[in-house]
Protein backbone atom coordinates (compact mmCIF):
# COMPACT_ATOMS: atom_id res chain seq x y z
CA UNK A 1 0.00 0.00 0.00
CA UNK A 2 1.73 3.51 -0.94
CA UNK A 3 0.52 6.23 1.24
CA UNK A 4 0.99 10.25 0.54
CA UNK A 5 0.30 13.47 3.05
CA UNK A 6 0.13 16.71 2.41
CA UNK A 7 3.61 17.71 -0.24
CA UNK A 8 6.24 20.05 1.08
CA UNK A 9 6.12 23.58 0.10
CA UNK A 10 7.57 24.82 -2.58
CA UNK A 11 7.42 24.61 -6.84
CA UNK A 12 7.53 20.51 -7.22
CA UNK A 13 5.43 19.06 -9.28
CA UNK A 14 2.73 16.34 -7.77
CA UNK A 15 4.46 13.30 -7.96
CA UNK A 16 2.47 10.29 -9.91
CA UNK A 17 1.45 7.31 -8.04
CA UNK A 18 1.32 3.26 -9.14
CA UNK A 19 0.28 0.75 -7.03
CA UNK A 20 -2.00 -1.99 -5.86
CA UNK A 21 -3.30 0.27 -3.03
CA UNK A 22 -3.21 3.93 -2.74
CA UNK A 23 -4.05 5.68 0.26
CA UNK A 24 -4.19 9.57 -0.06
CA UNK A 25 -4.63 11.53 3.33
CA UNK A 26 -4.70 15.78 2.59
CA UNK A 27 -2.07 15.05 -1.01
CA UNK A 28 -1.76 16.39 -4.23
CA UNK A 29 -0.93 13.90 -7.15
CA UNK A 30 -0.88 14.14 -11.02
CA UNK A 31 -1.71 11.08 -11.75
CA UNK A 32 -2.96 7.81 -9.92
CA UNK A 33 -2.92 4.05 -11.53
CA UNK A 34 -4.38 1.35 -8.44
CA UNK A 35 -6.48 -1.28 -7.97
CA UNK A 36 -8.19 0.63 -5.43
CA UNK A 37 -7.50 4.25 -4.41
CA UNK A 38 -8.98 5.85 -1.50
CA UNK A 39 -8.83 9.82 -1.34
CA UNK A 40 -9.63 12.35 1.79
CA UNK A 41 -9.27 15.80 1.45
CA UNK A 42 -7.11 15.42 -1.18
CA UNK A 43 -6.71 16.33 -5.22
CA UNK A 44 -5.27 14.59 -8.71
CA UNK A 45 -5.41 15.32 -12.21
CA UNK A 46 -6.35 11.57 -13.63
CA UNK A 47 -7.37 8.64 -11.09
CA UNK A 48 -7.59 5.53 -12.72
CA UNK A 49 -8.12 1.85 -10.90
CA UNK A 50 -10.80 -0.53 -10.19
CA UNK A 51 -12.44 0.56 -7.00
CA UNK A 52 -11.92 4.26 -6.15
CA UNK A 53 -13.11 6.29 -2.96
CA UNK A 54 -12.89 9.65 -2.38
CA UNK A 55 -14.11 11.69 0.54
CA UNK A 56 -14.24 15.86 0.07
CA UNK A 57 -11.40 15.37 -2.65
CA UNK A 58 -11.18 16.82 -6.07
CA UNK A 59 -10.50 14.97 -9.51
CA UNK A 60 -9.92 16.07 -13.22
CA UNK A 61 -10.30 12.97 -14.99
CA UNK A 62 -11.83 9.51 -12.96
CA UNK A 63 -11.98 6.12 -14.50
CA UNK A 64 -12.76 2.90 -12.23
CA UNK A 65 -15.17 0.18 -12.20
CA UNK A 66 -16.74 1.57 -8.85
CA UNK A 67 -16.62 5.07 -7.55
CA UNK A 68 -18.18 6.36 -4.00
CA UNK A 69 -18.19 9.87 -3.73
CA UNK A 70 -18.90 11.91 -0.71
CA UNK A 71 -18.28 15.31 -0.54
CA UNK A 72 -16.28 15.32 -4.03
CA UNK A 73 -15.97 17.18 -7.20
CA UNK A 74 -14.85 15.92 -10.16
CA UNK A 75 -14.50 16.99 -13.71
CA UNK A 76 -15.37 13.86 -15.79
CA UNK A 77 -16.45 10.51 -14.41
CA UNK A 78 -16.65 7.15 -15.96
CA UNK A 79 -17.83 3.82 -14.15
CA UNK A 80 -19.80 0.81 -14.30
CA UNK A 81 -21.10 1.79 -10.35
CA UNK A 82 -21.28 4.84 -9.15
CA UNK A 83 -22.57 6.10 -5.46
CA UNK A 84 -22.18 9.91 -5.23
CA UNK A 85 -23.63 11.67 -2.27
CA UNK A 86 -23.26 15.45 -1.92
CA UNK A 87 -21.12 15.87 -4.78
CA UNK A 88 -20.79 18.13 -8.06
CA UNK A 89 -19.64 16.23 -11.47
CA UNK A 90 -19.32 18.08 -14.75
CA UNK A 91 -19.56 14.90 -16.87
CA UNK A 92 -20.50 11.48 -15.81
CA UNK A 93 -21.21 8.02 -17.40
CA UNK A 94 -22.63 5.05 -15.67
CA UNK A 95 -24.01 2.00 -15.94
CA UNK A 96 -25.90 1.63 -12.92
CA UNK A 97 -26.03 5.01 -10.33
CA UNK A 98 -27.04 5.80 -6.92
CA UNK A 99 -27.25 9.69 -5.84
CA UNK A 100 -27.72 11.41 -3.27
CA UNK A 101 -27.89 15.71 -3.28
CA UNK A 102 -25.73 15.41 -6.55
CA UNK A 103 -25.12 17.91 -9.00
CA UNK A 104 -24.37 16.83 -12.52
CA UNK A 105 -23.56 19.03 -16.20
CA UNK A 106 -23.94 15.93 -18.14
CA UNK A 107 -25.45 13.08 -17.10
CA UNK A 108 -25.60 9.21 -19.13
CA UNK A 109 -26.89 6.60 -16.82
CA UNK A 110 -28.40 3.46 -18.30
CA UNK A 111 -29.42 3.19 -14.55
CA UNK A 112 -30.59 5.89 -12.35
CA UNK A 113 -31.52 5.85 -8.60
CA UNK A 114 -31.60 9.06 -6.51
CA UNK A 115 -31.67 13.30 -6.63
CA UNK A 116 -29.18 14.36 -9.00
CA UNK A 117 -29.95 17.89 -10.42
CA UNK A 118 -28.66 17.61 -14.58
CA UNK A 119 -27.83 20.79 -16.59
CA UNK A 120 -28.31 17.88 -19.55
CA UNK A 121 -29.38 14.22 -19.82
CA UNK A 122 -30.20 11.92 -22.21
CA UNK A 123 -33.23 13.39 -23.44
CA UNK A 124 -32.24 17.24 -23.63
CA UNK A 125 -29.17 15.76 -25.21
CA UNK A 126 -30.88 14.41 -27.73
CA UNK A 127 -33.19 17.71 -27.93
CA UNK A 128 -30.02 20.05 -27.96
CA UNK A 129 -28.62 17.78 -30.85
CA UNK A 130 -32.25 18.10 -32.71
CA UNK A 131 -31.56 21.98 -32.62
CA UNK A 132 -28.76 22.46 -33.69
CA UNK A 133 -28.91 19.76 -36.61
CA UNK A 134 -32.33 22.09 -37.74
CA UNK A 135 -30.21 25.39 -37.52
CA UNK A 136 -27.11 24.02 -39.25
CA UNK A 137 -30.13 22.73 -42.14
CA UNK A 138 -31.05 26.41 -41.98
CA UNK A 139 -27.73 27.94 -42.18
CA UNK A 140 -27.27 25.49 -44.82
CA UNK A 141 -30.16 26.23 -47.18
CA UNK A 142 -29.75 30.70 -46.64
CA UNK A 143 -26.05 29.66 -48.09
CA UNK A 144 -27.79 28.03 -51.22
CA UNK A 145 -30.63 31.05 -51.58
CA UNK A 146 -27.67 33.50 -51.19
CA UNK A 147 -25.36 32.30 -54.26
């Protein structure tokens, strides 16, 4: 099991992290490549591993086969299971989902159980693409009664 704390001061880069287990207690990492990672309080650019946990941490980038979320933000998430509770996620994926008080920019869940607020899902999605497909047709046929 690798553990990190909090990095000294100073202008280092966050190191990057491979391991079985990674354990990350108020750290800073680029990158992290584990079978299972479990994060409090702490940040990284890319997580990537099996099972990953994070508790009022930050990610860029998560890919796993479960995630639990408390507390959390996190950029982009992709999963087969997710449980998020009290979290924000700009763009998430799942198979199957469990929320709880979770707010979401994009949200693709083949299934859905919970509150999770959505900016877009599936169906706006689909709406969103509708309109702008009919405006670029638009655009598209003023070029042709212009010439």
């Amino acid at each position: 099991m690798t553990s990190a704390n909090a990095p000294p001061s100073g202008s280092e880069q966050p190191p990057s992290v491979e391991s079985p287990t990674v354990q990350l207690v108020q750290a800073s990492v680029e990158r992290v490549i584990a079978e299972t990672v479990h994060m409090d309080q702490s940040a990284s650019r890319e997580l990537i591993g099996e099972t990953v946990h994070m508790d009022r941490s930050a990610a860029l980038w998560v890919r796993a086969e479960q995630v639990h979320c408390s507390q959390s933000a996190t950029g982009s998430l992709a999963a087969d299971q997710v449980a998020v509770s009290g979290s924000t996620v700009g763009v998430l994926r799942a198979q199957r989902m469990r929320a709880e008080q979770v707010v979401c920019g994009v949200l693709i869940a083949d299934d859905l159980e919970g509150d999770v607020r959505c900016l877009l899902d599936t169906t706006s999605l689909l709406a969103a693409g509708a309109v702008v497909a009919g405006l670029g047709a638009l655009y598209a046929l003023w070029k042709l009664v212009q010439r």
